[in-house]
PDB file of N, CA and C in Angstrom:
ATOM      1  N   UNK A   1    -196.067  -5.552  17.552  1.00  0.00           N
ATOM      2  CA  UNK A   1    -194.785  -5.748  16.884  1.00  0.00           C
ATOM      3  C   UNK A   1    -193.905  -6.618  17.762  1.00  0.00           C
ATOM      4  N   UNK A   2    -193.248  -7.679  17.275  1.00  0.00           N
ATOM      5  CA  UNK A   2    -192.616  -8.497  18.237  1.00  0.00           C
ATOM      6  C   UNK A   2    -191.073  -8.033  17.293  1.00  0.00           C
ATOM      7  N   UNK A   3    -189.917  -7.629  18.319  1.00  0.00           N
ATOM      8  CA  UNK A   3    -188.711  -6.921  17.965  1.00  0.00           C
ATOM      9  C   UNK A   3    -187.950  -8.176  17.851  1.00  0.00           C
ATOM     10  N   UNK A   4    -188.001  -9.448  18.305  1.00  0.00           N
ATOM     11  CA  UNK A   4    -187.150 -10.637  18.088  1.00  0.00           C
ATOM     12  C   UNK A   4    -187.712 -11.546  16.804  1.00  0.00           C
ATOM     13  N   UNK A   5    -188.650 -10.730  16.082  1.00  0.00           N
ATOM     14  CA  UNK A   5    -189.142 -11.420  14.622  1.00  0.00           C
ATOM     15  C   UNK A   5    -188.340 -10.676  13.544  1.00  0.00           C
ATOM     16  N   UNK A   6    -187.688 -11.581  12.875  1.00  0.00           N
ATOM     17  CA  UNK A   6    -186.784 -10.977  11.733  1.00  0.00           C
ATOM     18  C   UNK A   6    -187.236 -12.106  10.595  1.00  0.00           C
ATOM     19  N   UNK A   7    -187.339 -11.291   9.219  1.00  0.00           N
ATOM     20  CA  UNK A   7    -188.434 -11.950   8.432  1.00  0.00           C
ATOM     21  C   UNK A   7    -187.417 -11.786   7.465  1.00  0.00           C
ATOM     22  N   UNK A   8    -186.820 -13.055   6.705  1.00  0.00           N
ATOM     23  CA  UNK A   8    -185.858 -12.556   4.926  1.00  0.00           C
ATOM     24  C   UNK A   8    -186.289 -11.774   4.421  1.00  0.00           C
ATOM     25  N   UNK A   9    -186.964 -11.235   4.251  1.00  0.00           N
ATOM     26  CA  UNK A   9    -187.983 -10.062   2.846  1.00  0.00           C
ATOM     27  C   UNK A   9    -188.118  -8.973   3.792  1.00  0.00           C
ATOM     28  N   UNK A  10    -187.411  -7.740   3.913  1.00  0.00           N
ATOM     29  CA  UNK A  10    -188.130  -6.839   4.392  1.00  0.00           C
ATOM     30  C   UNK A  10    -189.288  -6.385   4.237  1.00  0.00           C
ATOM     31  N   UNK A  11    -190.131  -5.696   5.046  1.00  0.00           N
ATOM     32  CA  UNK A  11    -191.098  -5.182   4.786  1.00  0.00           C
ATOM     33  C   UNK A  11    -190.827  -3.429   4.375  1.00  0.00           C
ATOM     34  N   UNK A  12    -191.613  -3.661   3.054  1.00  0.00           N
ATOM     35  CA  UNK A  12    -191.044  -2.112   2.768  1.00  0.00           C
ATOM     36  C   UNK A  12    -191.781  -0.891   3.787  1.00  0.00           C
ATOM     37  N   UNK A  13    -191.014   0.530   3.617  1.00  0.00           N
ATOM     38  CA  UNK A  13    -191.281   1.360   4.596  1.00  0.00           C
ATOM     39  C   UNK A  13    -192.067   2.606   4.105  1.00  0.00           C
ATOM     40  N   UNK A  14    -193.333   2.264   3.031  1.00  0.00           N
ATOM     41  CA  UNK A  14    -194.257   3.088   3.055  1.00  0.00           C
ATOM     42  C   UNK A  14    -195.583   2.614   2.336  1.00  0.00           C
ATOM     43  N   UNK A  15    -196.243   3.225   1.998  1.00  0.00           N
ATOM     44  CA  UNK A  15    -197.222   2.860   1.335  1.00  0.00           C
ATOM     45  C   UNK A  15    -197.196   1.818   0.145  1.00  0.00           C
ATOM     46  N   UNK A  16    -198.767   0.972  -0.039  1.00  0.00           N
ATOM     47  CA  UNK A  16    -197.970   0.397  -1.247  1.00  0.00           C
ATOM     48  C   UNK A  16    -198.509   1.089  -2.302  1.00  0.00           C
ATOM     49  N   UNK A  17    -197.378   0.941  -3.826  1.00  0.00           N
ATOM     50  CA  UNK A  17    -197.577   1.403  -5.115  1.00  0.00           C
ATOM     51  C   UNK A  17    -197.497   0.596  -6.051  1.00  0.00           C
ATOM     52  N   UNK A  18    -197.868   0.670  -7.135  1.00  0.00           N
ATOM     53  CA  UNK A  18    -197.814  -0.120  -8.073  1.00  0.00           C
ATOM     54  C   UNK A  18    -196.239   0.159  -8.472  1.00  0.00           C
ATOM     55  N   UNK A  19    -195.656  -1.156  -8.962  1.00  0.00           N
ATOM     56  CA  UNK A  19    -194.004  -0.996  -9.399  1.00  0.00           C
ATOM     57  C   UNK A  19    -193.942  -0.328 -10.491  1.00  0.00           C
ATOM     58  N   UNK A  20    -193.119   0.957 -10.466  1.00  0.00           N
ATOM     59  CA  UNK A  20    -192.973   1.105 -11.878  1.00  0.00           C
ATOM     60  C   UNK A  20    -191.335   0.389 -12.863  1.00  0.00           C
ATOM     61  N   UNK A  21    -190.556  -0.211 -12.099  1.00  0.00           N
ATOM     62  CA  UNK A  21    -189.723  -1.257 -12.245  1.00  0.00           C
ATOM     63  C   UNK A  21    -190.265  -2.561 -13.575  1.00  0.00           C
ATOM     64  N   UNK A  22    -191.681  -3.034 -12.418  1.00  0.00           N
ATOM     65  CA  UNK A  22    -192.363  -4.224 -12.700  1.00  0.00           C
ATOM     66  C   UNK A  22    -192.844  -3.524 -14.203  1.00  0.00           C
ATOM     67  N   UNK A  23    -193.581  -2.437 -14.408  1.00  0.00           N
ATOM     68  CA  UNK A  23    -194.908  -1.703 -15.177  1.00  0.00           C
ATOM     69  C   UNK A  23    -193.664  -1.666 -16.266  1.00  0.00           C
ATOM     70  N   UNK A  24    -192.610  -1.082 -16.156  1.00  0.00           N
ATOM     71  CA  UNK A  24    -191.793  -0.636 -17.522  1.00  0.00           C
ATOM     72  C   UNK A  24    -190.876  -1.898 -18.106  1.00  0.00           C
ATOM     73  N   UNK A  25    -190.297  -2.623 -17.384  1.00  0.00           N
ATOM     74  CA  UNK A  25    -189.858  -3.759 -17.475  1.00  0.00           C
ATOM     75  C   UNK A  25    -190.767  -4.735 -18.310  1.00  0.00           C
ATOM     76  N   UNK A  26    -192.311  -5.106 -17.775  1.00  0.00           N
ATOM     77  CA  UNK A  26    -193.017  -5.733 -18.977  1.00  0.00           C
ATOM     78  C   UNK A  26    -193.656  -5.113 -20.093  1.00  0.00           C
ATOM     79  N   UNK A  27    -193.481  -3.597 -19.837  1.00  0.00           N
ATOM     80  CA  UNK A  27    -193.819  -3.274 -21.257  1.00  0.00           C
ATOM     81  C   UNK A  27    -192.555  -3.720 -22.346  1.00  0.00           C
ATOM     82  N   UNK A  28    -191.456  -3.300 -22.002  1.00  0.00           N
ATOM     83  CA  UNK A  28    -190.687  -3.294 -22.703  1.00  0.00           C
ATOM     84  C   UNK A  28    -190.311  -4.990 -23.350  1.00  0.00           C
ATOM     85  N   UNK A  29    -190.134  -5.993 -22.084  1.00  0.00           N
ATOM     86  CA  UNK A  29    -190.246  -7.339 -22.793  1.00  0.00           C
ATOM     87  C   UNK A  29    -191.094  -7.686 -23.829  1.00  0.00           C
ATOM     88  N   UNK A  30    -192.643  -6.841 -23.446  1.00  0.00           N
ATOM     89  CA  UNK A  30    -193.446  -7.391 -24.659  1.00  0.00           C
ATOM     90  C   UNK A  30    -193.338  -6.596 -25.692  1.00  0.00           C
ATOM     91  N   UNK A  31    -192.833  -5.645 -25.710  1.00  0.00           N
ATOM     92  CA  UNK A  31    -192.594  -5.076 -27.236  1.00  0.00           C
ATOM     93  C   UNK A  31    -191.638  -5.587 -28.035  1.00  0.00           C
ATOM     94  N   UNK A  32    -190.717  -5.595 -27.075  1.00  0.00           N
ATOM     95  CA  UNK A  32    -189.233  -6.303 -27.770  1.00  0.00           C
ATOM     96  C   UNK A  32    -189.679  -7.698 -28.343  1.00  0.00           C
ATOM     97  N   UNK A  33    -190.317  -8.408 -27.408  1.00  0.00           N
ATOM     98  CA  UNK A  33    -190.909  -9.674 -27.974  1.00  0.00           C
ATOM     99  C   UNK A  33    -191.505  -9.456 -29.340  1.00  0.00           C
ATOM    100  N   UNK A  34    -192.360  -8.656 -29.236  1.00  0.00           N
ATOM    101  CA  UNK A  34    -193.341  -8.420 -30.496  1.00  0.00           C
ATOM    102  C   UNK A  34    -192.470  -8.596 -32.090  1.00  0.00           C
ATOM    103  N   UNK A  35    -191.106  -7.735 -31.721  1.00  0.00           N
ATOM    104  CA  UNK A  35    -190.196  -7.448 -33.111  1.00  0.00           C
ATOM    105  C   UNK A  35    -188.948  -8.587 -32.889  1.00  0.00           C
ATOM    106  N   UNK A  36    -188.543  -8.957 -31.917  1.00  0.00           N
ATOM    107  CA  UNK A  36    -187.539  -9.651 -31.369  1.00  0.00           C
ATOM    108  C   UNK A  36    -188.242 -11.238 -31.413  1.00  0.00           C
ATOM    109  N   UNK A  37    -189.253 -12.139 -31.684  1.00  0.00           N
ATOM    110  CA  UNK A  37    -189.442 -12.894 -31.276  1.00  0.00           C
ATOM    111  C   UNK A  37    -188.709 -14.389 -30.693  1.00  0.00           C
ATOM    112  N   UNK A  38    -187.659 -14.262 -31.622  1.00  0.00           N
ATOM    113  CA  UNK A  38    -186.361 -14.939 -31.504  1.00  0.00           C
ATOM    114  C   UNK A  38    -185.498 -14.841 -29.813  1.00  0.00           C
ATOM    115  N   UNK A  39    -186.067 -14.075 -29.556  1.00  0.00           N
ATOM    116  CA  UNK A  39    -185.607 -13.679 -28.229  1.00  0.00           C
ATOM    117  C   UNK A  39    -186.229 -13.414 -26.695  1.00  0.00           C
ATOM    118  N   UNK A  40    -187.753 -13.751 -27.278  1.00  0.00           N
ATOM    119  CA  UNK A  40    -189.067 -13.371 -26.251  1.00  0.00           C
ATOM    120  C   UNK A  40    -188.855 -13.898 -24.837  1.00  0.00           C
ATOM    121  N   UNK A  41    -188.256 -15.017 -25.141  1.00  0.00           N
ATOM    122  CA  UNK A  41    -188.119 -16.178 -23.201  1.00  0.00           C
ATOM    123  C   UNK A  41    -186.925 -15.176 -22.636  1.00  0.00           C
ATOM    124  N   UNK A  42    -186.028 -14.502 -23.347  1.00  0.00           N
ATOM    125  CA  UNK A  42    -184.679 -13.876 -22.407  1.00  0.00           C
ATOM    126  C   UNK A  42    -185.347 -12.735 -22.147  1.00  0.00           C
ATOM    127  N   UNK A  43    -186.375 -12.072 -22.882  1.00  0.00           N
ATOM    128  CA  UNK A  43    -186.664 -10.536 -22.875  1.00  0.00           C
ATOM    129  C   UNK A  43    -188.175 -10.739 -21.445  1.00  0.00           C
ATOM    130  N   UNK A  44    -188.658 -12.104 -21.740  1.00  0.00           N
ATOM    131  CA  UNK A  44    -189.410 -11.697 -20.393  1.00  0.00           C
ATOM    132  C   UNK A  44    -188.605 -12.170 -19.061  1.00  0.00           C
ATOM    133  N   UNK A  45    -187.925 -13.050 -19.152  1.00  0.00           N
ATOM    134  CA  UNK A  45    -187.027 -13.673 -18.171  1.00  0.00           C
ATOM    135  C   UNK A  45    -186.220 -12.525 -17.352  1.00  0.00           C
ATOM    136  N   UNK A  46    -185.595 -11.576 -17.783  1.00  0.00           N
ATOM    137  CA  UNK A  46    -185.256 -10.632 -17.539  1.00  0.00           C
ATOM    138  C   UNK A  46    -185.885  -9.667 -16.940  1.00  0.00           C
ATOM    139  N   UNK A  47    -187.650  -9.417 -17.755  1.00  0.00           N
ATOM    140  CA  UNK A  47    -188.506  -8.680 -16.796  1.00  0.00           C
ATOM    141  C   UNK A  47    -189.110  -8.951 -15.599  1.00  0.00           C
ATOM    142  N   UNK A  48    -189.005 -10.360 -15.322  1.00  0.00           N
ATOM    143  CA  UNK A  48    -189.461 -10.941 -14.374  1.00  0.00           C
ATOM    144  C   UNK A  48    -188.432 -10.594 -13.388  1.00  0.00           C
ATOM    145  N   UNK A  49    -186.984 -11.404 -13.854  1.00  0.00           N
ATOM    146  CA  UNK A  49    -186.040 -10.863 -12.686  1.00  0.00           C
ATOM    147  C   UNK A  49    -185.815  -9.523 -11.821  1.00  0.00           C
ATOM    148  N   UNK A  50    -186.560  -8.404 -13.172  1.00  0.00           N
ATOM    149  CA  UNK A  50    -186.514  -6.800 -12.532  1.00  0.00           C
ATOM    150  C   UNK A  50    -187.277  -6.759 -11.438  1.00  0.00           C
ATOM    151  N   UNK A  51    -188.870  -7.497 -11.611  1.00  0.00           N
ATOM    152  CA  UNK A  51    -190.303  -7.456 -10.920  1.00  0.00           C
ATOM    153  C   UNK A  51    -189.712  -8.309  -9.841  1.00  0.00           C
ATOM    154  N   UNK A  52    -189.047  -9.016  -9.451  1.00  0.00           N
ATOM    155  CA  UNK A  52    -189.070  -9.697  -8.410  1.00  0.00           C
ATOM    156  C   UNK A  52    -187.524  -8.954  -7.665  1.00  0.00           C
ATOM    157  N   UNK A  53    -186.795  -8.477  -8.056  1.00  0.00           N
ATOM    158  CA  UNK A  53    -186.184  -7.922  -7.626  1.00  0.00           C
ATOM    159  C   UNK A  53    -186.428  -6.600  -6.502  1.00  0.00           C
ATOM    160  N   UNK A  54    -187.873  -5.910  -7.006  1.00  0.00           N
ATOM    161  CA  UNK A  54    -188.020  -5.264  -5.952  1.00  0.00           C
ATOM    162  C   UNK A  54    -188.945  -5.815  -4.530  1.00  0.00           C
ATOM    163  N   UNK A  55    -189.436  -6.914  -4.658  1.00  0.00           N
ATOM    164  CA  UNK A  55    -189.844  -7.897  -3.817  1.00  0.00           C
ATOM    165  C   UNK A  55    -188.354  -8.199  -3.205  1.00  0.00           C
ATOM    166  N   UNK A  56    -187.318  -8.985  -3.669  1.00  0.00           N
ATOM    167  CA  UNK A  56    -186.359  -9.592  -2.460  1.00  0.00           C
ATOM    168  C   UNK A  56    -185.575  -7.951  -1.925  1.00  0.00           C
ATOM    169  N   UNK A  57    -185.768  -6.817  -2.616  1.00  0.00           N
ATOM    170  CA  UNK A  57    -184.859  -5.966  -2.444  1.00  0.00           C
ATOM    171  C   UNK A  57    -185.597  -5.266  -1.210  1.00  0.00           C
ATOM    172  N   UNK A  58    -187.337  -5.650  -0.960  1.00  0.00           N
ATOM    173  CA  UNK A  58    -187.710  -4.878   0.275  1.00  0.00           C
ATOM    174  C   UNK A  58    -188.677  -3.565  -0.129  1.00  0.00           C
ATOM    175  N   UNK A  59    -188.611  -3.859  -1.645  1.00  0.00           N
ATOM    176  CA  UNK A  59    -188.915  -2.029  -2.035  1.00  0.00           C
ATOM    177  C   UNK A  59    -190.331  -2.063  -1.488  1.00  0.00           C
ATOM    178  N   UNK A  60    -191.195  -3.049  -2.548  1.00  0.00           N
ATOM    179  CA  UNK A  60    -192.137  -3.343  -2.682  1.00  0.00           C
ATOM    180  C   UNK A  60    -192.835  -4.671  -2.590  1.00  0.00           C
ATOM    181  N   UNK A  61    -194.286  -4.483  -2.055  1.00  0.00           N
ATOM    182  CA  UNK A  61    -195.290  -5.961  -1.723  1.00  0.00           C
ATOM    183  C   UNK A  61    -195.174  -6.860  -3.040  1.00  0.00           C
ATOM    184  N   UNK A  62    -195.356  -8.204  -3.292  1.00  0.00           N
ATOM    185  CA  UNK A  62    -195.744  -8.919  -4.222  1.00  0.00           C
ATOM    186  C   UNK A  62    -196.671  -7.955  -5.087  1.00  0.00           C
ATOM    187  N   UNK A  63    -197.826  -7.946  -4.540  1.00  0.00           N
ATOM    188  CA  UNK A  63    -199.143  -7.498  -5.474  1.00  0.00           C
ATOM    189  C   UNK A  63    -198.778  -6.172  -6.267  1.00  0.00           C
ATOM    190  N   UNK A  64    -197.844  -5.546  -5.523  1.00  0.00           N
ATOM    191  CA  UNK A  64    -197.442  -3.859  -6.292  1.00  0.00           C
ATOM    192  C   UNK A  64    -196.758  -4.581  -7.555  1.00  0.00           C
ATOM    193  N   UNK A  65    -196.048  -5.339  -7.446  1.00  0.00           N
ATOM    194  CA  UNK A  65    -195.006  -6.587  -8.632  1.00  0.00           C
ATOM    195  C   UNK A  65    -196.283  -6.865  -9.620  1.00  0.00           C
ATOM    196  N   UNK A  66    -196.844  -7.309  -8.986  1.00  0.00           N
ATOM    197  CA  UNK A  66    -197.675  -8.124  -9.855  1.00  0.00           C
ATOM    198  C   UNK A  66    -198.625  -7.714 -11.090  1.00  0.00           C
ATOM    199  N   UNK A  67    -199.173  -6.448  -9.897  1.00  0.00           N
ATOM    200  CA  UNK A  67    -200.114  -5.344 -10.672  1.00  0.00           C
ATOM    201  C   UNK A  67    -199.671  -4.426 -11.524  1.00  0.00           C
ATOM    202  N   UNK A  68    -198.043  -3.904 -11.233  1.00  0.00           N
ATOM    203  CA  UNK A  68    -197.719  -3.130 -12.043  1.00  0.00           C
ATOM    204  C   UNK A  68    -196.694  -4.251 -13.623  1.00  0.00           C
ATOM    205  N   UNK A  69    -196.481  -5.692 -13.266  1.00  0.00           N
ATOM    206  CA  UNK A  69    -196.349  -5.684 -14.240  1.00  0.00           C
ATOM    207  C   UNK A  69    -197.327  -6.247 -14.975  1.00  0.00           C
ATOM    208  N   UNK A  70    -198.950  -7.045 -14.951  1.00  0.00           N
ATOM    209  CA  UNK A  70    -199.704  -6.955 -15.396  1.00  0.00           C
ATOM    210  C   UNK A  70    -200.213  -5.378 -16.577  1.00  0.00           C
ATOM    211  N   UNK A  71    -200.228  -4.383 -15.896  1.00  0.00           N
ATOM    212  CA  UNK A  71    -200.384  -3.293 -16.356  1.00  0.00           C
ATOM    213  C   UNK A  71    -199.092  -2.868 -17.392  1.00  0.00           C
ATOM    214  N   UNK A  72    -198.092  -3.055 -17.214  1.00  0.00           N
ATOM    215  CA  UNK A  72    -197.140  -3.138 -18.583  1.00  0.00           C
ATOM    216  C   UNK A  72    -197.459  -3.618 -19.349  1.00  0.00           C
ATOM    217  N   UNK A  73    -197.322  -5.070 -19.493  1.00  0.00           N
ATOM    218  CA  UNK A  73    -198.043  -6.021 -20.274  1.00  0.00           C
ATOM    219  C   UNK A  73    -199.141  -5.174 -21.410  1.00  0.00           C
ATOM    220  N   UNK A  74    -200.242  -5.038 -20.301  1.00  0.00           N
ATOM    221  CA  UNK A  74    -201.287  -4.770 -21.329  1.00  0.00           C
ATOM    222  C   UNK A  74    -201.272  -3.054 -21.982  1.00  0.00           C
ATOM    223  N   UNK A  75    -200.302  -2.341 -21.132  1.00  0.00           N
ATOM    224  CA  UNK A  75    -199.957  -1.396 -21.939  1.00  0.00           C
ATOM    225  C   UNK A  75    -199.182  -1.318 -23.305  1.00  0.00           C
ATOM    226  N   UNK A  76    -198.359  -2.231 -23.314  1.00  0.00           N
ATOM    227  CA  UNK A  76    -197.519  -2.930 -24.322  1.00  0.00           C
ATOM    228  C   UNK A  76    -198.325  -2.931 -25.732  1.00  0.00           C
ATOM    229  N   UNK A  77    -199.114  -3.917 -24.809  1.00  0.00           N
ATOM    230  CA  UNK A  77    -200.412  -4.683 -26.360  1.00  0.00           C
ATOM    231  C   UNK A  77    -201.230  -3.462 -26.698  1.00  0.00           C
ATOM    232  N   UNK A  78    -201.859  -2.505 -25.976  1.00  0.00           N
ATOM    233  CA  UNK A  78    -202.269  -1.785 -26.325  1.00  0.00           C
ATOM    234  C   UNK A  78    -201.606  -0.801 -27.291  1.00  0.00           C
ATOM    235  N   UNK A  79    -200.422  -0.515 -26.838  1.00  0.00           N
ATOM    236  CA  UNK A  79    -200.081   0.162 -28.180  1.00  0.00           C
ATOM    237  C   UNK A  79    -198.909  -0.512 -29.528  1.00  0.00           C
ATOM    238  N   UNK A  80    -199.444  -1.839 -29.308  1.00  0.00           N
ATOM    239  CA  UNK A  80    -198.644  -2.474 -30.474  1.00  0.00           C
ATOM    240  C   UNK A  80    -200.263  -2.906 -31.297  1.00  0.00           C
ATOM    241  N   UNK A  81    -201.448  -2.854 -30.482  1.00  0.00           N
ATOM    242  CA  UNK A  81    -202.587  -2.454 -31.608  1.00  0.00           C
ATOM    243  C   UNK A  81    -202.953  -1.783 -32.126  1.00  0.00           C
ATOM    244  N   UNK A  82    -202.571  -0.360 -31.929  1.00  0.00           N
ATOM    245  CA  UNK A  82    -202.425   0.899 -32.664  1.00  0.00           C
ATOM    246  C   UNK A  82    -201.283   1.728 -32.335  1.00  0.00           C
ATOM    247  N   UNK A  83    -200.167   1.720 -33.088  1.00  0.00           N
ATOM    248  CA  UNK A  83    -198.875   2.314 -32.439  1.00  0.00           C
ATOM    249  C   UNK A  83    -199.057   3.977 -32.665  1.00  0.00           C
ATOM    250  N   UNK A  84    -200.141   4.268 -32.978  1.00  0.00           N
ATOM    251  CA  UNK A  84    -200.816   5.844 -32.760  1.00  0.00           C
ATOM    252  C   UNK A  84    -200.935   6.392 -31.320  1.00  0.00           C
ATOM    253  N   UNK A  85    -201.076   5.331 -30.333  1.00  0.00           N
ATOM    254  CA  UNK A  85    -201.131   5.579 -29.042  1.00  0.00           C
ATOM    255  C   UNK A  85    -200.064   6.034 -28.093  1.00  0.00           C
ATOM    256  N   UNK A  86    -198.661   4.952 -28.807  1.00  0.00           N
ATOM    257  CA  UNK A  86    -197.479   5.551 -28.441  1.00  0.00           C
ATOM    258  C   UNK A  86    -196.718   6.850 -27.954  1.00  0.00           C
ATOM    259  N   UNK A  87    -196.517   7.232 -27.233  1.00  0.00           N
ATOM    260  CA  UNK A  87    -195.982   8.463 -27.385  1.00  0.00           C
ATOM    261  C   UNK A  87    -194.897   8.933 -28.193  1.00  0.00           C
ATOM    262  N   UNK A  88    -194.195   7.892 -28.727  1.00  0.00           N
ATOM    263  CA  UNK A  88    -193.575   8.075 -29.935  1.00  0.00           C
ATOM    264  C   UNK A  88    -193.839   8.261 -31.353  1.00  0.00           C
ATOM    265  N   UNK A  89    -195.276   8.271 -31.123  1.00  0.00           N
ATOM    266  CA  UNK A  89    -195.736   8.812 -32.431  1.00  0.00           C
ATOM    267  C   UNK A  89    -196.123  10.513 -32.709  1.00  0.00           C
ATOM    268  N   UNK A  90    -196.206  10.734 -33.930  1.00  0.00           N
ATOM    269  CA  UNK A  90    -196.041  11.878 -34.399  1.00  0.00           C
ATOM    270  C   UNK A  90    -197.228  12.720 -34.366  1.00  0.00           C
ATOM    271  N   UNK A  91    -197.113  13.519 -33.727  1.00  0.00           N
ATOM    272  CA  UNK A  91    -198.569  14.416 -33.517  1.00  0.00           C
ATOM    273  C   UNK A  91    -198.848  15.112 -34.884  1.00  0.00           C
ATOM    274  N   UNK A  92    -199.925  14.980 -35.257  1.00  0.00           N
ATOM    275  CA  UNK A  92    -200.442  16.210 -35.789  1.00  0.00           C
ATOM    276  C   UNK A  92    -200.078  18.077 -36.488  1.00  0.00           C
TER     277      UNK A  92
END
């Protein structure tokens, strides 16, 4: 560890995780997109700003950003191909 290295981006102070910032943020752009299309460039523009926000904020690594909003994303699509999957749907 060299104590006279100071880096803009902190390095965050634990393990890494997948973002759930990044993960809920692109689900939600792509759904909104889905019904909103009129609005899709502000609704991901916005999720992006969340996902990178915990990158300059120190929380979290790039790849936790990346991976967890990849994984929104395709959680998104997944249940806008069967909105049975949702948890907002009606059980049984």
């Amino acid at each position: 560890r060299n104590a006279g290295l100071h880096s803009s981006i902190p390095t965050p102070n634990f393990p890494s995780y997948t973002s759930g910032h990044a993960t809920v943020s692109a689900a939600a752009a792509t759904i909104l997109s889905h019904y909103f299309p009129q609005n899709a460039d502000a609704w991901r523009a916005m999720a992006t700003e969340a996902k990178d926000s915990r990158l300059w904020s120190g929380i979290h690594f790039s790849v936790d950003n990346e991976r967890g909003f990849q994984m929104g994303k395709q959680l998104a699509e997944y249940v806008l191909r069967d909105p049975s999957h949702s948890p907002m749907a009606s059980s049984p």
